[in-house]
N, C-alpha and C. Protein backbone atom coordinates (compact mmCIF):
# COMPACT_ATOMS: atom_id res chain seq x y z
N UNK A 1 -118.09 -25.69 -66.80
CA UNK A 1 -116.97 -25.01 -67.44
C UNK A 1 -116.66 -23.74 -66.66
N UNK A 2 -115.45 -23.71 -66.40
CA UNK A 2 -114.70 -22.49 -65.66
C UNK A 2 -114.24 -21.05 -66.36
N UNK A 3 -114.44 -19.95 -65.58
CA UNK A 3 -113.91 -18.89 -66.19
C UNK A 3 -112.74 -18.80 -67.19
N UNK A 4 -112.75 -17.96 -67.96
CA UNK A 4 -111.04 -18.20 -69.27
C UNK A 4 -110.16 -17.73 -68.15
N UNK A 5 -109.15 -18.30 -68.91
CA UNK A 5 -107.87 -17.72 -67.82
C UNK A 5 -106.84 -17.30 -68.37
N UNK A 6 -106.82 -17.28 -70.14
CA UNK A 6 -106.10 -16.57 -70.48
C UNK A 6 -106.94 -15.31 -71.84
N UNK A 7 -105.91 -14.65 -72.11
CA UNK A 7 -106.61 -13.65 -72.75
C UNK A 7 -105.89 -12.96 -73.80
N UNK A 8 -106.90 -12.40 -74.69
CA UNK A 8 -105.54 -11.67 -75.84
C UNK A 8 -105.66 -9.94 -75.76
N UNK A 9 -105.21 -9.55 -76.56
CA UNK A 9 -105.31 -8.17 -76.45
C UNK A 9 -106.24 -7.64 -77.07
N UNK A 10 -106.92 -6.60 -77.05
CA UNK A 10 -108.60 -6.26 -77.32
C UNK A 10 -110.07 -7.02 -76.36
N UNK A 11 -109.73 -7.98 -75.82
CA UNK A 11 -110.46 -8.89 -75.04
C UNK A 11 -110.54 -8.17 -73.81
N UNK A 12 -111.97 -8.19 -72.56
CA UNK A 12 -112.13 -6.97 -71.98
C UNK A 12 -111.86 -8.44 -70.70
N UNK A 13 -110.94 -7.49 -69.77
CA UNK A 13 -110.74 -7.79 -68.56
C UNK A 13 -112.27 -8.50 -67.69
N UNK A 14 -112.17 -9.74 -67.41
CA UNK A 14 -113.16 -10.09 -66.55
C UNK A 14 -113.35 -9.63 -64.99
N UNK A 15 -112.52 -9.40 -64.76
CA UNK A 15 -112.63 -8.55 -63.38
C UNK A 15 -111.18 -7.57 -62.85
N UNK A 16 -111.39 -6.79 -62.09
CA UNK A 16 -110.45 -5.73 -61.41
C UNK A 16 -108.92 -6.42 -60.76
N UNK A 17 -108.06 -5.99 -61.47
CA UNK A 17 -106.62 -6.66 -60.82
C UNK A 17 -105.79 -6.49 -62.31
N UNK A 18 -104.04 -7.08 -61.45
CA UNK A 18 -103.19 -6.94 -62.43
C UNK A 18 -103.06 -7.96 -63.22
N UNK A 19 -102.86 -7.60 -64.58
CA UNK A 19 -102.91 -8.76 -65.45
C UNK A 19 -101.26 -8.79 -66.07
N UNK A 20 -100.53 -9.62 -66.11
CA UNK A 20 -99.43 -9.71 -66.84
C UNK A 20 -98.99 -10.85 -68.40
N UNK A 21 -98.33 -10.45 -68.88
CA UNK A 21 -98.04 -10.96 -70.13
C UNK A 21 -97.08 -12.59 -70.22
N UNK A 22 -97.53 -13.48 -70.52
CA UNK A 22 -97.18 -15.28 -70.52
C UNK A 22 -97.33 -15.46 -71.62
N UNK A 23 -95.91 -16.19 -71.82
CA UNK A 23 -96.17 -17.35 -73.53
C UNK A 23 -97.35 -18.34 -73.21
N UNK A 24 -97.41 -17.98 -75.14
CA UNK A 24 -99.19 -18.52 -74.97
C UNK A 24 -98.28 -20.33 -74.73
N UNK A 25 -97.81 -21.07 -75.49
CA UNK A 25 -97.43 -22.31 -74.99
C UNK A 25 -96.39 -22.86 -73.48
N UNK A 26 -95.76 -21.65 -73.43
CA UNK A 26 -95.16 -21.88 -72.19
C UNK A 26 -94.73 -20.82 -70.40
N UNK A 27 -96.17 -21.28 -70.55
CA UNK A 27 -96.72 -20.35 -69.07
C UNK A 27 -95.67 -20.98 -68.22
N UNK A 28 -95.74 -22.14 -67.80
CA UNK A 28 -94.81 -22.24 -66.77
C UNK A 28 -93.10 -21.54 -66.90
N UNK A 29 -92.55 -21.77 -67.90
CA UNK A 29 -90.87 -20.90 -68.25
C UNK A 29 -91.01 -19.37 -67.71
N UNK A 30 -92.17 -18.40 -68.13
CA UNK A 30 -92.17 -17.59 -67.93
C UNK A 30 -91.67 -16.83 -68.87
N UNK A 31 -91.86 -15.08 -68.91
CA UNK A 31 -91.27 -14.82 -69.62
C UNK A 31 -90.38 -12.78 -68.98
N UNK A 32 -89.20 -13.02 -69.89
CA UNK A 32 -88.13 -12.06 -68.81
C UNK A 32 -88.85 -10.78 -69.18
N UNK A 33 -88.98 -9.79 -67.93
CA UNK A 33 -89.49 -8.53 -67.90
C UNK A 33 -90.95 -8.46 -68.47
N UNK A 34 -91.82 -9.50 -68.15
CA UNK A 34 -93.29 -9.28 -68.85
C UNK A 34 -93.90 -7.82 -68.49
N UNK A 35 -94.37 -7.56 -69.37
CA UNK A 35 -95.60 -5.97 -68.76
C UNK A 35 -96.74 -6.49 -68.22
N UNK A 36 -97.07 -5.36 -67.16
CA UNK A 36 -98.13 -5.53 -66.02
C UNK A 36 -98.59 -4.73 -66.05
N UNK A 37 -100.50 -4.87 -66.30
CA UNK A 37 -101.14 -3.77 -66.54
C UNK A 37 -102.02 -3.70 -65.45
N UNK A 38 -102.57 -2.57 -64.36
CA UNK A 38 -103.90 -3.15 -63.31
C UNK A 38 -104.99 -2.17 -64.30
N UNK A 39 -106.05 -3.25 -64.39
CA UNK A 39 -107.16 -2.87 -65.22
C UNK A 39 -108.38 -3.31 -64.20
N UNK A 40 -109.57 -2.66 -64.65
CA UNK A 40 -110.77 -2.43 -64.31
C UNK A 40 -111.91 -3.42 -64.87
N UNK A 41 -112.65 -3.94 -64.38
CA UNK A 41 -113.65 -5.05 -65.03
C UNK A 41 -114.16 -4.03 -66.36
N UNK A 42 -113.82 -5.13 -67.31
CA UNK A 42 -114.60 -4.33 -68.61
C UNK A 42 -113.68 -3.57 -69.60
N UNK A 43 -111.78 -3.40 -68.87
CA UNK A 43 -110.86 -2.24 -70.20
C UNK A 43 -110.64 -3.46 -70.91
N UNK A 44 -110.34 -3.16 -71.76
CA UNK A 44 -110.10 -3.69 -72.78
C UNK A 44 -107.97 -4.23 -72.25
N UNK A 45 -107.58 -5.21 -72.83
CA UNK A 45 -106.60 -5.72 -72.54
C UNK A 45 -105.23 -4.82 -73.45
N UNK A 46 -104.41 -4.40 -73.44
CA UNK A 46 -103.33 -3.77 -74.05
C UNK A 46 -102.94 -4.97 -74.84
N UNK A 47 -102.26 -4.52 -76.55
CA UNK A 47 -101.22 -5.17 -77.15
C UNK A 47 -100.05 -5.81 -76.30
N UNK A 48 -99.45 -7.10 -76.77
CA UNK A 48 -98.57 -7.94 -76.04
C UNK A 48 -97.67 -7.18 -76.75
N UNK A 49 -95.95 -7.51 -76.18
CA UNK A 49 -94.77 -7.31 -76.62
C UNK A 49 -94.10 -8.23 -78.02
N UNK A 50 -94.80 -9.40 -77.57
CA UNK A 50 -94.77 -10.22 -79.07
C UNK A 50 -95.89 -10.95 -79.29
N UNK A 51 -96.73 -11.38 -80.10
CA UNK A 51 -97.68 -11.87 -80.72
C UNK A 51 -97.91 -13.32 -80.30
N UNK A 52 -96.84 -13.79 -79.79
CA UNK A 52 -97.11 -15.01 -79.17
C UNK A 52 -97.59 -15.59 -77.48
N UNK A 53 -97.86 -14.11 -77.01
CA UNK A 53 -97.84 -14.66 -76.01
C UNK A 53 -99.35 -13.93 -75.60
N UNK A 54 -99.95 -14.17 -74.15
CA UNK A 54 -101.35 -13.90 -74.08
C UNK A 54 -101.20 -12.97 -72.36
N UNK A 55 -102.61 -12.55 -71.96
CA UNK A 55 -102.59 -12.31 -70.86
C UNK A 55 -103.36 -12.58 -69.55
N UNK A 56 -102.46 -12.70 -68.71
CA UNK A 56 -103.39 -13.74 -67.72
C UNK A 56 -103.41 -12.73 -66.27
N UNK A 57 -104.50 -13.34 -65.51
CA UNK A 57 -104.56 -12.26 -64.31
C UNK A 57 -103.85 -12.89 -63.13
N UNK A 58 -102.75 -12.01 -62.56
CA UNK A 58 -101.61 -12.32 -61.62
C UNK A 58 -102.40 -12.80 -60.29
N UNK A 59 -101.44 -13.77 -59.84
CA UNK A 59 -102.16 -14.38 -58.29
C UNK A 59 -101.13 -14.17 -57.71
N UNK A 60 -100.94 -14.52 -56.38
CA UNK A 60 -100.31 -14.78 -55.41
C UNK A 60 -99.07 -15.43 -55.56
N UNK A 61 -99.65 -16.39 -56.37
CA UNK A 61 -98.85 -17.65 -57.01
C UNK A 61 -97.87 -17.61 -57.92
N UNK A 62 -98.52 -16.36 -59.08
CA UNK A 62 -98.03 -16.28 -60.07
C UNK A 62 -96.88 -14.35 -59.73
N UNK A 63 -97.33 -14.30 -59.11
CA UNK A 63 -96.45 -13.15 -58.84
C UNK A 63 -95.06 -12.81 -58.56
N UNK A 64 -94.33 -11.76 -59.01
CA UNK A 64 -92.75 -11.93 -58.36
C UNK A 64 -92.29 -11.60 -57.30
């Protein structure tokens, strides 16, 4: 079993980097103007903008 890859708010960052805000059912759509937080192994994750959605740590991939 693999590291989580998504996350909620109060939940402590697994490692150092930016984490941004994705609907919890539809990661791929995306979502307009998400917040981007760069956190430290161990802060704690910030409140989302709406309750439905979670936070995941930005890649290469996933970046704008």
């Amino acid at each position: 079993m693999g590291e989580r890859t998504r996350f909620h708010p109060g939940d402590k960052a697994p490692n150092n980097g930016i984490y941004i805000e994705v609907g919890e059912n539809a990661v791929h759509m995306g979502v307009e103007n998400p917040k981007r937080v760069e956190l430290k192994k161990g802060d704690k994750l910030p409140d989302n903008e709406n309750g439905d959605r979670v936070w995941v740590m930005e890649t290469k991939r996933n970046s704008h």
